[in-house]
C-alpha atoms as a PDB file:
ATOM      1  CA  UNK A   1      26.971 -19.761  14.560  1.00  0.00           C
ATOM      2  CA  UNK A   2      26.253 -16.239  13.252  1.00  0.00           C
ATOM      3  CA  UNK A   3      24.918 -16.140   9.689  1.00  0.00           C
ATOM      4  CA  UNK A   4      24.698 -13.335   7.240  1.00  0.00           C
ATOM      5  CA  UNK A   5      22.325 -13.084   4.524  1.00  0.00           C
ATOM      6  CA  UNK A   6      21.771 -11.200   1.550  1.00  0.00           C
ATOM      7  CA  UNK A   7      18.275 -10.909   1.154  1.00  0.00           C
ATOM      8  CA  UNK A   8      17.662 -10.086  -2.818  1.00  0.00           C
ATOM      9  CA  UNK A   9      14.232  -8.883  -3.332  1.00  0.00           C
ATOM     10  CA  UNK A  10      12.975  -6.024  -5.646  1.00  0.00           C
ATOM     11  CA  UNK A  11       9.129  -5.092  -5.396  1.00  0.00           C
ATOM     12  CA  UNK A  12       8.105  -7.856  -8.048  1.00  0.00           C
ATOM     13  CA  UNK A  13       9.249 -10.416  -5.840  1.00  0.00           C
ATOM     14  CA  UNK A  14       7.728  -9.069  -2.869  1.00  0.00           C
ATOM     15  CA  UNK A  15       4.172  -9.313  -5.273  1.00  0.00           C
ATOM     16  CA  UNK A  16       5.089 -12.542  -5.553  1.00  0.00           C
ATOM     17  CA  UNK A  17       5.514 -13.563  -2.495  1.00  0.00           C
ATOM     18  CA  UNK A  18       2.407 -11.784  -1.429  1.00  0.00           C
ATOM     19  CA  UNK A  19       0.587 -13.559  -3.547  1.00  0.00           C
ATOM     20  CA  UNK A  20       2.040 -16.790  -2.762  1.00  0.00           C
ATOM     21  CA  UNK A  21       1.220 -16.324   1.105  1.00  0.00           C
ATOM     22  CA  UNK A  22      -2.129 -15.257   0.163  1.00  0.00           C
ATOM     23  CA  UNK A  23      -3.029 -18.160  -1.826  1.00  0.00           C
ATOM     24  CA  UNK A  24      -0.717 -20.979   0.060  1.00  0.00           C
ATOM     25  CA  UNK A  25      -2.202 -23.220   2.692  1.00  0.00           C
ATOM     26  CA  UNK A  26       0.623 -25.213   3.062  1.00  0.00           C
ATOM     27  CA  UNK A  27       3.105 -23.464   4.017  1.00  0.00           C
ATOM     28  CA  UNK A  28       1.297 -23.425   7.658  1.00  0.00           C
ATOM     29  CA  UNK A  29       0.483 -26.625   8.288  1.00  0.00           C
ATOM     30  CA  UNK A  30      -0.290 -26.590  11.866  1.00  0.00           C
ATOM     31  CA  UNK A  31      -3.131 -24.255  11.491  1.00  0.00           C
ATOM     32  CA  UNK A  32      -6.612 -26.088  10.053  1.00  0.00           C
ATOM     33  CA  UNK A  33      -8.731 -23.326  10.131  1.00  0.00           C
ATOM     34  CA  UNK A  34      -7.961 -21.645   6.324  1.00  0.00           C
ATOM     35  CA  UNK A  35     -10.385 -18.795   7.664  1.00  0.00           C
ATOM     36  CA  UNK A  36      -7.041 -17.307   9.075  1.00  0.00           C
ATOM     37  CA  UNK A  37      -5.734 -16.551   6.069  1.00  0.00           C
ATOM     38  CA  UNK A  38      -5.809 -13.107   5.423  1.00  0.00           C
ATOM     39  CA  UNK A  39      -3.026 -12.192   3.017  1.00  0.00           C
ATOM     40  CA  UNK A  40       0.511  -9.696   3.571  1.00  0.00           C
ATOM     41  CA  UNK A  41      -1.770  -7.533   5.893  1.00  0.00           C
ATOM     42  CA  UNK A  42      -2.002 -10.053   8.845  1.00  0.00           C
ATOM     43  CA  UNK A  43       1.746 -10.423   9.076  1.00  0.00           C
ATOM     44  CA  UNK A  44       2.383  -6.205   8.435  1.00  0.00           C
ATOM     45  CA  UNK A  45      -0.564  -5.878  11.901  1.00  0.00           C
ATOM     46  CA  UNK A  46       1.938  -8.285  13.629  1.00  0.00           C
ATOM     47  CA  UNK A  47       4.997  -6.345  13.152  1.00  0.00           C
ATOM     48  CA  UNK A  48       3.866  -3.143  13.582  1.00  0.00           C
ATOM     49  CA  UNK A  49       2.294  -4.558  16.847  1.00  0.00           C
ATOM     50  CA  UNK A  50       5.998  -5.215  17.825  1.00  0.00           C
ATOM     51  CA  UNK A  51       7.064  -2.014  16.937  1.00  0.00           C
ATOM     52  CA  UNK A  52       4.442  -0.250  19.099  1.00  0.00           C
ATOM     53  CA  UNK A  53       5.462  -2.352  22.710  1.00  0.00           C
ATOM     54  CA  UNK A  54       8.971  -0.777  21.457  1.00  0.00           C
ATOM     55  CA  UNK A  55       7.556   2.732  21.084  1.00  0.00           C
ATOM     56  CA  UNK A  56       6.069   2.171  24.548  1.00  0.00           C
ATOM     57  CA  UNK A  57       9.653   1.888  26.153  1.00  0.00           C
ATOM     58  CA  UNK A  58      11.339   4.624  24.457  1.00  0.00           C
ATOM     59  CA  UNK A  59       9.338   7.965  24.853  1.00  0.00           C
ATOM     60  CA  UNK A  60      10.505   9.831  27.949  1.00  0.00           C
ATOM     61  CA  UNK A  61      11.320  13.101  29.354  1.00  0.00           C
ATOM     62  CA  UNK A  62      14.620  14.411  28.999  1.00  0.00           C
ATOM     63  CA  UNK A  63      14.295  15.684  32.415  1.00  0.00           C
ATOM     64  CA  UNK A  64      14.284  12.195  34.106  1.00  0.00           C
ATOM     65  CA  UNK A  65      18.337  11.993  32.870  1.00  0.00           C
ATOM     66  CA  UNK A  66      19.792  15.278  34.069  1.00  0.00           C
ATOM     67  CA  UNK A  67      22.305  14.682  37.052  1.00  0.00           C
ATOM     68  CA  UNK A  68      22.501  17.427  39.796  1.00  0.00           C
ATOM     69  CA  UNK A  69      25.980  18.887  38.279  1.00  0.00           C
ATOM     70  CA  UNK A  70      23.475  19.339  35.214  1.00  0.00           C
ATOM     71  CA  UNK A  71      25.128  16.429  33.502  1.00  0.00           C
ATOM     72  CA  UNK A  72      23.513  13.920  30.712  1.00  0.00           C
ATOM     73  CA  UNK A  73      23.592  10.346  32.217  1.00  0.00           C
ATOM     74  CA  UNK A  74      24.659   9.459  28.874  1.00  0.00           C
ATOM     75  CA  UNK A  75      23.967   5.112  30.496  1.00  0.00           C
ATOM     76  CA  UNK A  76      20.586   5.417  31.671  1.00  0.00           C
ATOM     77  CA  UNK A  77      19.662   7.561  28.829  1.00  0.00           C
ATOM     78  CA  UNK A  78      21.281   4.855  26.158  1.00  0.00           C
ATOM     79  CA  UNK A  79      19.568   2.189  28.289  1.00  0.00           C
ATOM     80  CA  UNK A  80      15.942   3.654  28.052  1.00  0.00           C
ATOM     81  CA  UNK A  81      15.959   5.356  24.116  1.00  0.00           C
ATOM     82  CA  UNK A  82      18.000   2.400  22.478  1.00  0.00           C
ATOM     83  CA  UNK A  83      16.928  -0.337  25.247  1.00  0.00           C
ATOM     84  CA  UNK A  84      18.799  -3.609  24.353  1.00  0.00           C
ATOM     85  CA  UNK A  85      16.203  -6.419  23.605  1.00  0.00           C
ATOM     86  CA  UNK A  86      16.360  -9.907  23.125  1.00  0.00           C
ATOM     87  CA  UNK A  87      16.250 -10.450  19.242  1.00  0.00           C
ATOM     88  CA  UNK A  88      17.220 -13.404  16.595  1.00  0.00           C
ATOM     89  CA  UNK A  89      17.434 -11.612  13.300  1.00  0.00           C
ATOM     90  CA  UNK A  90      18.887  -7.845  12.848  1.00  0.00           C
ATOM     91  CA  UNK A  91      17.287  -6.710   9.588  1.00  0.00           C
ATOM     92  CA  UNK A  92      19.413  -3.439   7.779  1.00  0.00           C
ATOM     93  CA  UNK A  93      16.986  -2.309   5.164  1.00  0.00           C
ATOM     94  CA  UNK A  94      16.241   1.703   3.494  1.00  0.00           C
ATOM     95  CA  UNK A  95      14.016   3.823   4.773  1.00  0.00           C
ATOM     96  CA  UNK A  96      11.906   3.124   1.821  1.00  0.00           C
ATOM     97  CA  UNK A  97      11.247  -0.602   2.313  1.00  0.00           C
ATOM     98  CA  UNK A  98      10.016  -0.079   6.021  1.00  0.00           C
ATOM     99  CA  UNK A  99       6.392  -1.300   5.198  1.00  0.00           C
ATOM    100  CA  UNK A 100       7.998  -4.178   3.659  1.00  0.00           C
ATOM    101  CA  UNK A 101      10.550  -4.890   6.751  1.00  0.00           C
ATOM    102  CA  UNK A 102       7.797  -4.805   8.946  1.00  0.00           C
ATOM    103  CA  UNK A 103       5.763  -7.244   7.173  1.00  0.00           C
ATOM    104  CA  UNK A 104       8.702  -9.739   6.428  1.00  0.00           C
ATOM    105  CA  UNK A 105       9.122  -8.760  10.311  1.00  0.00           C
ATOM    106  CA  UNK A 106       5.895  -9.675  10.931  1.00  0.00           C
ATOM    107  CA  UNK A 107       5.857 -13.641   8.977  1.00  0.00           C
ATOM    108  CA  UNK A 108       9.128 -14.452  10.340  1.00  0.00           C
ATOM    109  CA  UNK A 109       7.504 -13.969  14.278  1.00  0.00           C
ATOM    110  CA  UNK A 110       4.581 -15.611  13.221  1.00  0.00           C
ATOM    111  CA  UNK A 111       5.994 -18.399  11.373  1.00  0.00           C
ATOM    112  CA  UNK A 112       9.093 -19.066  13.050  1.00  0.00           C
ATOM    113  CA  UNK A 113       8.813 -17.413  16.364  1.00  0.00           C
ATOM    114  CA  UNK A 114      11.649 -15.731  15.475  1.00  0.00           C
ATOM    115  CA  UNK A 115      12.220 -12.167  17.153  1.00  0.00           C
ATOM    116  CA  UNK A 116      13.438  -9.417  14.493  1.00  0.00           C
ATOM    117  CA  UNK A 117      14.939  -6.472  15.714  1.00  0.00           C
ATOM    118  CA  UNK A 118      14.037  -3.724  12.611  1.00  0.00           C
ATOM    119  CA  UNK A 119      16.625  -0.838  12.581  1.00  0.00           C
ATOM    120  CA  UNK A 120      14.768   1.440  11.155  1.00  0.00           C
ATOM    121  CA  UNK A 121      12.655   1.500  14.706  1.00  0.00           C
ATOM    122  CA  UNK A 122      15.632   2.887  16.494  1.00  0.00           C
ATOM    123  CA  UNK A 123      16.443   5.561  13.937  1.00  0.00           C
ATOM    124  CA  UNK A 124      13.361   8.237  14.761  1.00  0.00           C
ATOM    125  CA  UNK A 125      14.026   7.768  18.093  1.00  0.00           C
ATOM    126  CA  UNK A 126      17.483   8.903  17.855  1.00  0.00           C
ATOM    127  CA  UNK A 127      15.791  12.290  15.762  1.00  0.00           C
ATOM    128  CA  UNK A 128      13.876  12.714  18.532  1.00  0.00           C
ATOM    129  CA  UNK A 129      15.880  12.800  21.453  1.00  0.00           C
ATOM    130  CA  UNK A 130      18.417  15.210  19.346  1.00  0.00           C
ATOM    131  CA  UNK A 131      15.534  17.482  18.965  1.00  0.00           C
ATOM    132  CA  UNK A 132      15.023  17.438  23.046  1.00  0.00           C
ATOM    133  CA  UNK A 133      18.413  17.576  23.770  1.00  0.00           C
ATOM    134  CA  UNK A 134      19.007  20.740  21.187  1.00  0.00           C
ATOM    135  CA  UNK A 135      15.788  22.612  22.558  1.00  0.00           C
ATOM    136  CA  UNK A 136      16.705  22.287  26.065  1.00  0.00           C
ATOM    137  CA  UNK A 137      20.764  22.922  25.330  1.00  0.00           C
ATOM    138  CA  UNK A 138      21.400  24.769  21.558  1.00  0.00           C
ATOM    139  CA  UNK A 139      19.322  26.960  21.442  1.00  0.00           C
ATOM    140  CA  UNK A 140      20.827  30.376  21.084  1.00  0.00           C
ATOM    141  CA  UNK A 141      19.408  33.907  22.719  1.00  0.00           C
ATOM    142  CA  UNK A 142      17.837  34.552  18.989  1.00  0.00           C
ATOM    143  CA  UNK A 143      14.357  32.587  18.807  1.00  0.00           C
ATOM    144  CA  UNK A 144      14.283  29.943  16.658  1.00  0.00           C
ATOM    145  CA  UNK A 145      17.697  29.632  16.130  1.00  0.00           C
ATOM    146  CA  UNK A 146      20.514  26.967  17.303  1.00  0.00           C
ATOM    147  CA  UNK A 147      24.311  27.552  18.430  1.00  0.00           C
ATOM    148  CA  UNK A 148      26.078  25.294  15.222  1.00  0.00           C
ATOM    149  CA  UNK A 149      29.089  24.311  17.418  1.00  0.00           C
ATOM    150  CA  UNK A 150      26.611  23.039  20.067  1.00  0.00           C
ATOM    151  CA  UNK A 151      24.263  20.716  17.662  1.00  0.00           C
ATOM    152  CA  UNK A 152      27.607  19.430  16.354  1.00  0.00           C
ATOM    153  CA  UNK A 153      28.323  18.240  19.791  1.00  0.00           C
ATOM    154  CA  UNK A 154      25.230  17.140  20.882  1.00  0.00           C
ATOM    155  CA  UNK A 155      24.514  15.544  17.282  1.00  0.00           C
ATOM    156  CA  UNK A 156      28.216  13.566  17.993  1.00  0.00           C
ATOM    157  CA  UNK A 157      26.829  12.456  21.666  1.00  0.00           C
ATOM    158  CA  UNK A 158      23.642  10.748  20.739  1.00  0.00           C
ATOM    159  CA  UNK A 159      24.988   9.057  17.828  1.00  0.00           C
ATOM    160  CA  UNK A 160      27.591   7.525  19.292  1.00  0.00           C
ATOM    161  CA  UNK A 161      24.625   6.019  21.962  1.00  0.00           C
ATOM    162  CA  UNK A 162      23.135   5.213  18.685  1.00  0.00           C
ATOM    163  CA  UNK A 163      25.896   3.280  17.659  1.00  0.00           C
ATOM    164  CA  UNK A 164      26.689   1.669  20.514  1.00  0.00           C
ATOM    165  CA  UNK A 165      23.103   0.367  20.933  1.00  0.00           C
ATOM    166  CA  UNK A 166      23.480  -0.635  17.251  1.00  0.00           C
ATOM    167  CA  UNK A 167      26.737  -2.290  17.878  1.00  0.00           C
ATOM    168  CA  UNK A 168      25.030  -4.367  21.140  1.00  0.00           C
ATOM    169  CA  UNK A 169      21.725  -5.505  18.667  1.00  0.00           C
ATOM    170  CA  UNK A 170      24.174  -6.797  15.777  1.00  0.00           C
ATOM    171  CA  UNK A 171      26.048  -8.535  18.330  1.00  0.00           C
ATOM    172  CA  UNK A 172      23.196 -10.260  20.055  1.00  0.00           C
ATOM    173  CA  UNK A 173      21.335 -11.466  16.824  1.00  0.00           C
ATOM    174  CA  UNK A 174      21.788 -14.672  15.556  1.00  0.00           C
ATOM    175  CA  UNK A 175      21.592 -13.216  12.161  1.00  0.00           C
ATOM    176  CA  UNK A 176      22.230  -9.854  10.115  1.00  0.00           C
ATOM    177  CA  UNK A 177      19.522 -10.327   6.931  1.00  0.00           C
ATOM    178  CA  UNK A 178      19.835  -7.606   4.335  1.00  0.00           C
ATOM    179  CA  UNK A 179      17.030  -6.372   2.278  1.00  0.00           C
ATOM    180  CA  UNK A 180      18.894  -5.968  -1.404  1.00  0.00           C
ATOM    181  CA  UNK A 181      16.459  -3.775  -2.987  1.00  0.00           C
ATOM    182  CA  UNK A 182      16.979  -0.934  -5.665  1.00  0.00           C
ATOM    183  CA  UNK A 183      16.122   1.511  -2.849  1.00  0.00           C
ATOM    184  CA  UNK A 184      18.854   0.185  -0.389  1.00  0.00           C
ATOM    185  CA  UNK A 185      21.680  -0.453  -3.530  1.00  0.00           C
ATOM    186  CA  UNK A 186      22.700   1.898  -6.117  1.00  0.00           C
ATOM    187  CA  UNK A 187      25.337   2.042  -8.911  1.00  0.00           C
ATOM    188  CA  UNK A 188      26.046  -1.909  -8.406  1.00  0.00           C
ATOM    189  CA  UNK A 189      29.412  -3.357  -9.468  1.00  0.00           C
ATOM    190  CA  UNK A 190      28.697  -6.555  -8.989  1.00  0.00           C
ATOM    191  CA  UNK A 191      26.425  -8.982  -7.542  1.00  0.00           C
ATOM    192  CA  UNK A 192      28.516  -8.598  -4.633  1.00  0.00           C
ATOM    193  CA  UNK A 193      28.826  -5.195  -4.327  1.00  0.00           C
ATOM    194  CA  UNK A 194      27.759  -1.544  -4.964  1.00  0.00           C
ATOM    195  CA  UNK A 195      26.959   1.930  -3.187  1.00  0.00           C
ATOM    196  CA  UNK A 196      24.502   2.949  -0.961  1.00  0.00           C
ATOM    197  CA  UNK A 197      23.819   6.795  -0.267  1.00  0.00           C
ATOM    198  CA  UNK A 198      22.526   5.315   3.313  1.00  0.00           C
ATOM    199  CA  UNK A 199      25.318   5.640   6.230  1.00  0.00           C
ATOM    200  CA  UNK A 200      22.950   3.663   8.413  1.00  0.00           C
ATOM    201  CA  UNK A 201      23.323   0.940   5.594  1.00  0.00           C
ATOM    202  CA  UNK A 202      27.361   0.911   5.156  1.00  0.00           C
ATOM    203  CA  UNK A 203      27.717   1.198   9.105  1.00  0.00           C
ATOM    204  CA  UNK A 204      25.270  -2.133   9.959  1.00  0.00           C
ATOM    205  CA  UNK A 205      26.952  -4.109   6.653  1.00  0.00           C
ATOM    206  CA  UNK A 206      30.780  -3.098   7.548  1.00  0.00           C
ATOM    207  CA  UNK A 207      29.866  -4.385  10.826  1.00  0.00           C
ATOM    208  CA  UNK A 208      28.419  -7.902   9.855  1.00  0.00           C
ATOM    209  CA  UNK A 209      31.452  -8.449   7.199  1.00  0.00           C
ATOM    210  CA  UNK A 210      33.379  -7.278  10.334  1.00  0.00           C
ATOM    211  CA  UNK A 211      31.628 -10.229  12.813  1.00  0.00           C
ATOM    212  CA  UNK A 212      31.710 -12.430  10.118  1.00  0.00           C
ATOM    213  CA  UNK A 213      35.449 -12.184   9.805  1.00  0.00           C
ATOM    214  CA  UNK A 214      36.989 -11.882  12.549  1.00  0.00           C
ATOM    215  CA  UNK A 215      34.147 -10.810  15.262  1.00  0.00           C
ATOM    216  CA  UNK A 216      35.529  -7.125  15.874  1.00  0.00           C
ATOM    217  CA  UNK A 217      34.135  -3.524  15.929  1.00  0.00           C
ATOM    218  CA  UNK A 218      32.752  -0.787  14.011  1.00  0.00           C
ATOM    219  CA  UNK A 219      31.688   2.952  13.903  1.00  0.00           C
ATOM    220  CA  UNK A 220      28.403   4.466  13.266  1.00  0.00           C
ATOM    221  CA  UNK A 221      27.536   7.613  11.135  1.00  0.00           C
ATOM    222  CA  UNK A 222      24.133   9.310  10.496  1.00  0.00           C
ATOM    223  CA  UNK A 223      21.569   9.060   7.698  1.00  0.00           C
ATOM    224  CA  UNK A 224      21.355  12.446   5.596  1.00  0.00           C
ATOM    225  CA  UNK A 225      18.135  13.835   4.281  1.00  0.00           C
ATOM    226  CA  UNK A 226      19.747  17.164   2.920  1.00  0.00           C
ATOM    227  CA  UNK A 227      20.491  17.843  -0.642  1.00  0.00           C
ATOM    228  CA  UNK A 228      24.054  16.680   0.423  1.00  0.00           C
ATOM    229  CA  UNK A 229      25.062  13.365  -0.431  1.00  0.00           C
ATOM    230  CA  UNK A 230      27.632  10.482  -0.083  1.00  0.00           C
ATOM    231  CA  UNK A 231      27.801   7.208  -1.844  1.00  0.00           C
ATOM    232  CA  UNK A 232      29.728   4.547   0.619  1.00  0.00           C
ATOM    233  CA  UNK A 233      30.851   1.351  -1.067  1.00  0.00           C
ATOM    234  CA  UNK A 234      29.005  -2.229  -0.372  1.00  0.00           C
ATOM    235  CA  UNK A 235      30.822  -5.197   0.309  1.00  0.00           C
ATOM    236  CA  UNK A 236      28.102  -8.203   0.241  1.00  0.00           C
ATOM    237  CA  UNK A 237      30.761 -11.093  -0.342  1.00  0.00           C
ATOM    238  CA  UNK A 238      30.590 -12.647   2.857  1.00  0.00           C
ATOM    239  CA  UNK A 239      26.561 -12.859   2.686  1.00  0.00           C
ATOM    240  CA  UNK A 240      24.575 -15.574   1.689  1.00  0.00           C
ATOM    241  CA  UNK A 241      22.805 -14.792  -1.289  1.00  0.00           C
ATOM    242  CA  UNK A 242      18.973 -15.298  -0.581  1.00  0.00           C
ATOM    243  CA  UNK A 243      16.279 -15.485  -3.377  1.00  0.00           C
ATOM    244  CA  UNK A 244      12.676 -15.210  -3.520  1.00  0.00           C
ATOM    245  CA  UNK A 245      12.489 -18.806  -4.371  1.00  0.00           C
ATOM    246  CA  UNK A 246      14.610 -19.346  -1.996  1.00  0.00           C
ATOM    247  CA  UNK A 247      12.320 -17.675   0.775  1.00  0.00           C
ATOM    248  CA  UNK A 248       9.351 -19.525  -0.790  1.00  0.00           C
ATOM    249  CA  UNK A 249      10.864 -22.903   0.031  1.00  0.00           C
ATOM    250  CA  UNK A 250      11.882 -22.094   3.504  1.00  0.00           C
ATOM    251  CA  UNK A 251       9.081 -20.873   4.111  1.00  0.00           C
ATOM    252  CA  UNK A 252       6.999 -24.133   2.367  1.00  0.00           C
ATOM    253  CA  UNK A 253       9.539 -26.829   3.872  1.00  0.00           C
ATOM    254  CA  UNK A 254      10.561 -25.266   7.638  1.00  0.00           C
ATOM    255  CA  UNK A 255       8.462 -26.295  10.201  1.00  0.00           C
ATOM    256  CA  UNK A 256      11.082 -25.874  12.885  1.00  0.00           C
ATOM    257  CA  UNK A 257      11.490 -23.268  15.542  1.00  0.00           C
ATOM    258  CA  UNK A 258      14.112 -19.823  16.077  1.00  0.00           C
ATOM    259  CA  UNK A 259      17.788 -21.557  15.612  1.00  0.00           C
ATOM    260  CA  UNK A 260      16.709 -24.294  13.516  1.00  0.00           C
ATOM    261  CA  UNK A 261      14.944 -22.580  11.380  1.00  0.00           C
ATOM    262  CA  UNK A 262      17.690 -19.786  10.856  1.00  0.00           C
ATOM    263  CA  UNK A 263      20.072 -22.926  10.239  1.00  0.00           C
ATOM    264  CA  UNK A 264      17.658 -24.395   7.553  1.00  0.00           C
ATOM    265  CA  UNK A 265      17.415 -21.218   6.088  1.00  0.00           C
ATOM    266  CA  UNK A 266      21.623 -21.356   5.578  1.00  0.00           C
ATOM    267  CA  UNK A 267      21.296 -25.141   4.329  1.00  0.00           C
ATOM    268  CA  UNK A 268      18.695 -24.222   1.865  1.00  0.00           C
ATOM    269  CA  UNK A 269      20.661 -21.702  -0.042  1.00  0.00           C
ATOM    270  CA  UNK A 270      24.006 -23.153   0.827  1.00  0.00           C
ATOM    271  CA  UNK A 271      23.089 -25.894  -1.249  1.00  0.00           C
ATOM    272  CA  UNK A 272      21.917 -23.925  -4.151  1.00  0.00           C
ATOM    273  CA  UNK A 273      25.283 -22.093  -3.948  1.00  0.00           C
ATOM    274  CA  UNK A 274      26.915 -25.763  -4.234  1.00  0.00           C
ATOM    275  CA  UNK A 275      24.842 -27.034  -6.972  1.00  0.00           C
ATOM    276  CA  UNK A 276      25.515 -23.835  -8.938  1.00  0.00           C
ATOM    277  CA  UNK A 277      29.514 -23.830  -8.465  1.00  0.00           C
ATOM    278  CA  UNK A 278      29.101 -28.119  -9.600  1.00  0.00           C
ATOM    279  CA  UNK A 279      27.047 -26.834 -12.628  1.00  0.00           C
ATOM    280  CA  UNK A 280      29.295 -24.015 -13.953  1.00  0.00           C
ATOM    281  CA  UNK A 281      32.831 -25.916 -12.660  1.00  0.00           C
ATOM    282  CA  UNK A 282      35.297 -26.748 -15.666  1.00  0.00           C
ATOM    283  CA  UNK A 283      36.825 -29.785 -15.826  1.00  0.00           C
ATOM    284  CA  UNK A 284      40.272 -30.813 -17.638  1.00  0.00           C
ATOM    285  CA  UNK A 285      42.523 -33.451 -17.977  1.00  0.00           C
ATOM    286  CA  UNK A 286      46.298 -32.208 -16.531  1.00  0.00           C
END
């Protein structure tokens, strides 16, 4: 079953829950030795440690992709930049809650086992290998200076490998969670929905609403760090709402392993989300 959740937490809760991890020595019940509690920072090393045997795959010479006819092999180079790895959990997240993805990241692996695939990780990348492939291809006979029809095409080329690669992760996970924050929402209309100024953001949660539906496709467009702008409009209906209390007590109460913990996860809040709709249900006589 593929799950979506909609992970609610604004920087107090994240305090919170840092302190609770730092301070809990229950929630890890197989480990005796309380020695090995060292707080938030432990579980940010272990992320970033998977982000780095990432890092290691992805940095290569343009060079090594150029066909005789002078060509792009647009495969190999999709295959090597935006390799397709085994993951559980596809966390969409802003730019400006990457420490925090990494730790959450980070506890999940730890606690669970469970293998999160953080977008953010594949972003740069794609920066980068624009910049190679406009130095080597753009430039124009002025120094310094780029051809604007050409980045336009080669800007359209690797984001489309981009969003293919994106496509392939969503599709593999087990799960889409999605860190609701005040950086990654704006102008909210609801509890269910609002705008993002994040394309990355609208692209990854059109295409879980999109699996979650009916199991279809999606396009991809490009984050913008320009003085220009766009708000897209959020859709978070078909996510499970996720608390920080609600973390807590998976987190206290899970002692399972990868799919069952996901699915304990999804009972947990599923029955808040039942015991809320009993509470606040009118009844009449007809």
């Amino acid at each position: 079953m593929f799950y979506g959740f909609n992970v609610e937490l604004n920087e107090m809760d994240f305090e919170d829950l840092k302190k609770y991890l730092s301070t809990s020595k229950d929630y890890r019940k197989d480990i005796y030795d309380y020695s090995y509690y060292q707080g938030f920072e432990k579980y940010k090393e272990i992320g970033n440690n998977t982000l780095d045997k990432n890092k290691e795959l992805i940095e290569k010479d343009l060079e090594n992709y150029i066909n005789v006819d002078g060509t792009i092999d647009a495969s190999t180079l999709e295959n090597d930049w935006f390799p397709s790895v085994e993951i559980d959990i596809f966390l969409s997240h802003s730019h400006m809650d990457s420490d925090n993805a990494i730790i959450l990241a980070g506890l999940l692996e730890e606690k669970f086992g469970l293998r999160v695939f953080i977008d953010s990780c594949v972003w740069g990348y794609a920066d980068d290998l624009l910049k190679k492939i406009d130095n080597k291809y753009c430039k124009n006979s002025h120094p310094n200076s780029y051809s604007y029809e050409k980045r336009n095409k080669s800007t359209s080329y690797v984001h489309l490998l981009l969003n293919g690669a994106l496509m392939k992760m969503i599709n593999k996970s087990k799960c889409v969670m999605f860190l609701n924050t005040n950086n990654s929402l704006t102008n909210r209309n609801t509890l269910l929905e609002g705008n993002t100024s994040s394309p990355w953001i609208y692209s990854e949660l059109l295409m879980t609403n999109i699996l979650l539906e009916n199991q279809d496709i999606i396009y991809h467009s490009e984050e913008v760090n320009f003085d220009l702008s766009m708000r897209f409009p959020i859709k978070l209906e078909n996510l499970i709402e996720v608390k920080n209390d609600d973390l807590k007590n998976w987190l206290r109460n899970t002692i399972s392993k990868k799919d069952d913990a996901i699915s304990k996860l999804y009972q947990i809040v599923k029955k808040q989300v039942n015991v809320y709709e009993f509470e606040n249900k009118t009844f009449r006589d007809d």
